[in-house]
Protein backbone atom coordinates (compact mmCIF):
# COMPACT_ATOMS: atom_id res chain seq x y z
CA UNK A 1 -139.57 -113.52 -0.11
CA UNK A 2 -135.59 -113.43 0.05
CA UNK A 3 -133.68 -115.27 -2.16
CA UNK A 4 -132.66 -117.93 1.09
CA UNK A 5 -136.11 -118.41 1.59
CA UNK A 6 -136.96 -119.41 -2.47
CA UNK A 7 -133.90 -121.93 -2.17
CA UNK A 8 -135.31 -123.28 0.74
CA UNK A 9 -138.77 -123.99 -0.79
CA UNK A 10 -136.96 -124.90 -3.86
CA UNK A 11 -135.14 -127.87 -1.86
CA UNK A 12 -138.34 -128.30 -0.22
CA UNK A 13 -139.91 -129.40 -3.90
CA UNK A 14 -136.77 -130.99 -4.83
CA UNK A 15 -137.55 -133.49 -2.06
CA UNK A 16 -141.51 -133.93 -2.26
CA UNK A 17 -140.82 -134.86 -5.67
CA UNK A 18 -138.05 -137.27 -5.48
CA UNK A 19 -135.14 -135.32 -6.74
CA UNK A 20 -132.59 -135.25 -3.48
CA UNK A 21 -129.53 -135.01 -5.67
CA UNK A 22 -131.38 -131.36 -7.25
CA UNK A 23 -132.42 -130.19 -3.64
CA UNK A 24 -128.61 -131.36 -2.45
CA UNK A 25 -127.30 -128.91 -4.89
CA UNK A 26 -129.76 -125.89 -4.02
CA UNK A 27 -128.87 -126.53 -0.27
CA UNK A 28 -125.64 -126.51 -1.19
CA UNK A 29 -126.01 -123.70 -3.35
CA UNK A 30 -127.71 -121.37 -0.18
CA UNK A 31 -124.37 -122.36 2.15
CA UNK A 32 -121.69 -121.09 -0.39
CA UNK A 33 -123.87 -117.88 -0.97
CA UNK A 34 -123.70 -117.45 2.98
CA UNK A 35 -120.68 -118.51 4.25
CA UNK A 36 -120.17 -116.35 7.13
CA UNK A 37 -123.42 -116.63 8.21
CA UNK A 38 -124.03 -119.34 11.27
CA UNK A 39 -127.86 -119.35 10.99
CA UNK A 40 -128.02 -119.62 7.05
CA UNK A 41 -125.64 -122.33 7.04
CA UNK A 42 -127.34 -124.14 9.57
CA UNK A 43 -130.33 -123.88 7.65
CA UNK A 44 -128.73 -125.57 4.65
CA UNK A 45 -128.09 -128.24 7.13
CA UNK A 46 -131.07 -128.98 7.88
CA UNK A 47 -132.08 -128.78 4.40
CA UNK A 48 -129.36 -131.62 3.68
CA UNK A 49 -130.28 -133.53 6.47
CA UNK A 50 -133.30 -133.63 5.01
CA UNK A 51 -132.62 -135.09 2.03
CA UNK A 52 -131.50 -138.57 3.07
CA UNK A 53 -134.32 -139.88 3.95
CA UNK A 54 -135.55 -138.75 -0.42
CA UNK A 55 -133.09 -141.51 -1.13
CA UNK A 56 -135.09 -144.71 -2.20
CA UNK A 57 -138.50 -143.99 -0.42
CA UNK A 58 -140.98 -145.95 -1.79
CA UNK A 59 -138.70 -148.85 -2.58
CA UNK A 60 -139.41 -151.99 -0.46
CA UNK A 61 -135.62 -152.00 0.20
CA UNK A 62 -132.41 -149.86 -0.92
CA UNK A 63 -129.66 -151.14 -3.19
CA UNK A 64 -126.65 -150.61 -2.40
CA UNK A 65 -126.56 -147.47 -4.39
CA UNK A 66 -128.89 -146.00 -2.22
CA UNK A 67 -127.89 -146.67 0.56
CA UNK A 68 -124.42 -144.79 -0.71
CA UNK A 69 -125.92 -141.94 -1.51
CA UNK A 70 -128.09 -141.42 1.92
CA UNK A 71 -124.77 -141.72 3.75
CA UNK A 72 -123.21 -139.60 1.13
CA UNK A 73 -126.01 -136.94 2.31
CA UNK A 74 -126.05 -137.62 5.81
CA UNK A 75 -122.01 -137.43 6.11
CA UNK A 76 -122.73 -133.52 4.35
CA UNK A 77 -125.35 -132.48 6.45
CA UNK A 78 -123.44 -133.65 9.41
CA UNK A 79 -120.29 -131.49 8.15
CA UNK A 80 -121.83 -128.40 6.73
CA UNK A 81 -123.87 -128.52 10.29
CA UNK A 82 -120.32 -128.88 12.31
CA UNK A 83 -119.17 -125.72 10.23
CA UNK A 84 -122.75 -123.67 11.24
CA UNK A 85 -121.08 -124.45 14.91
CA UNK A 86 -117.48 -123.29 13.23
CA UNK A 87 -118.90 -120.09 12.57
CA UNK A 88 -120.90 -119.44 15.71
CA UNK A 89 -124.10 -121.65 15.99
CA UNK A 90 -125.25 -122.19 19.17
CA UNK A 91 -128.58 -123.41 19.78
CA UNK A 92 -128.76 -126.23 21.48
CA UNK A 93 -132.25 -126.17 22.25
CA UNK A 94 -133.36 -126.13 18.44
CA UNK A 95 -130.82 -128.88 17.44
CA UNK A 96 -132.45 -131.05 20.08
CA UNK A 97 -135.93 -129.95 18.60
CA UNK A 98 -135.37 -129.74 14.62
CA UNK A 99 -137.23 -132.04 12.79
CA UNK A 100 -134.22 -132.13 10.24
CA UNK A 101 -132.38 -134.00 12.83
CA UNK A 102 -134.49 -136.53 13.92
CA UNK A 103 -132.60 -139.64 11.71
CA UNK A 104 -129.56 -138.46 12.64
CA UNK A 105 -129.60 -137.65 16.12
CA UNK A 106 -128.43 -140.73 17.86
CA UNK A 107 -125.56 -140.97 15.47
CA UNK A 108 -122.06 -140.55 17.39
CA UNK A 109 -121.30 -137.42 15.20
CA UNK A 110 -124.14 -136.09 15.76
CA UNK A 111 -123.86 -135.96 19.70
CA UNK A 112 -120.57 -134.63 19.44
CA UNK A 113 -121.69 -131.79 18.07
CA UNK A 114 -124.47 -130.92 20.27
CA UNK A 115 -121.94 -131.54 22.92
CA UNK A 116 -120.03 -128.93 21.38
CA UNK A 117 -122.47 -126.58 21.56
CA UNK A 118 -124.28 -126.86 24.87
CA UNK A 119 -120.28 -126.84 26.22
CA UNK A 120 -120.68 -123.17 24.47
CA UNK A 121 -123.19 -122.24 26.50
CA UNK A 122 -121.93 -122.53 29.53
């Protein structure tokens, strides 16, 4: 197992037990130890994106607190994904297929940035 792989299972238990503001930090963590890298941080990304949806599930409703800190995590998975596409991502195909995007894909950001990178491929 490389060491990108144990901080993706370590966000991975960050989020099953409750603890997005731990697996925001190791995704975090894997994108500054592979800058350069389009796929790696793409995959801390996705590992943001997932954390979002941590915030507040199980709670009837979200303060206001919450809901603060799930934008906070959606606005950095959005921006650490636009710099995977800064450094060369291009996949259009698996953006329209991750899981990790699926509560953020109709956002306006979002779009724009698969726009961006299907205009790559052509």
């Amino acid at each position: 197992m490389t060491l990108s792989d144990t901080l993706r299972e370590l966000n991975r238990y960050y989020r099953t037990v409750g603890k997005p503001a731990e697996a925001v930090a190791v995704a975090q963590e894997r994108r500054q130890r592979w800058p350069d890298n389009p796929l790696h941080v793409y995959w801390s990304a996705c590992d943001l994106a997932f954390c979002g949806p941590v915030v507040g599930r199980g709670k009837p409703s979200l303060s206001e607190a919450d809901r603060a800190e799930r934008q906070q995590y959606e606005a950095l998975a959005l921006a650490t994904l636009r710099q995977a596409v800064t450094k060369g991502f291009a996949d259009a195909d698996r953006l329209r297929a991750d899981a990790a995007w699926q509560t953020l894909r109709d956002r306006p950001e979002f779009q724009q940035v698969l726009k961006e990178v299907e205009a790559k491929r052509k």
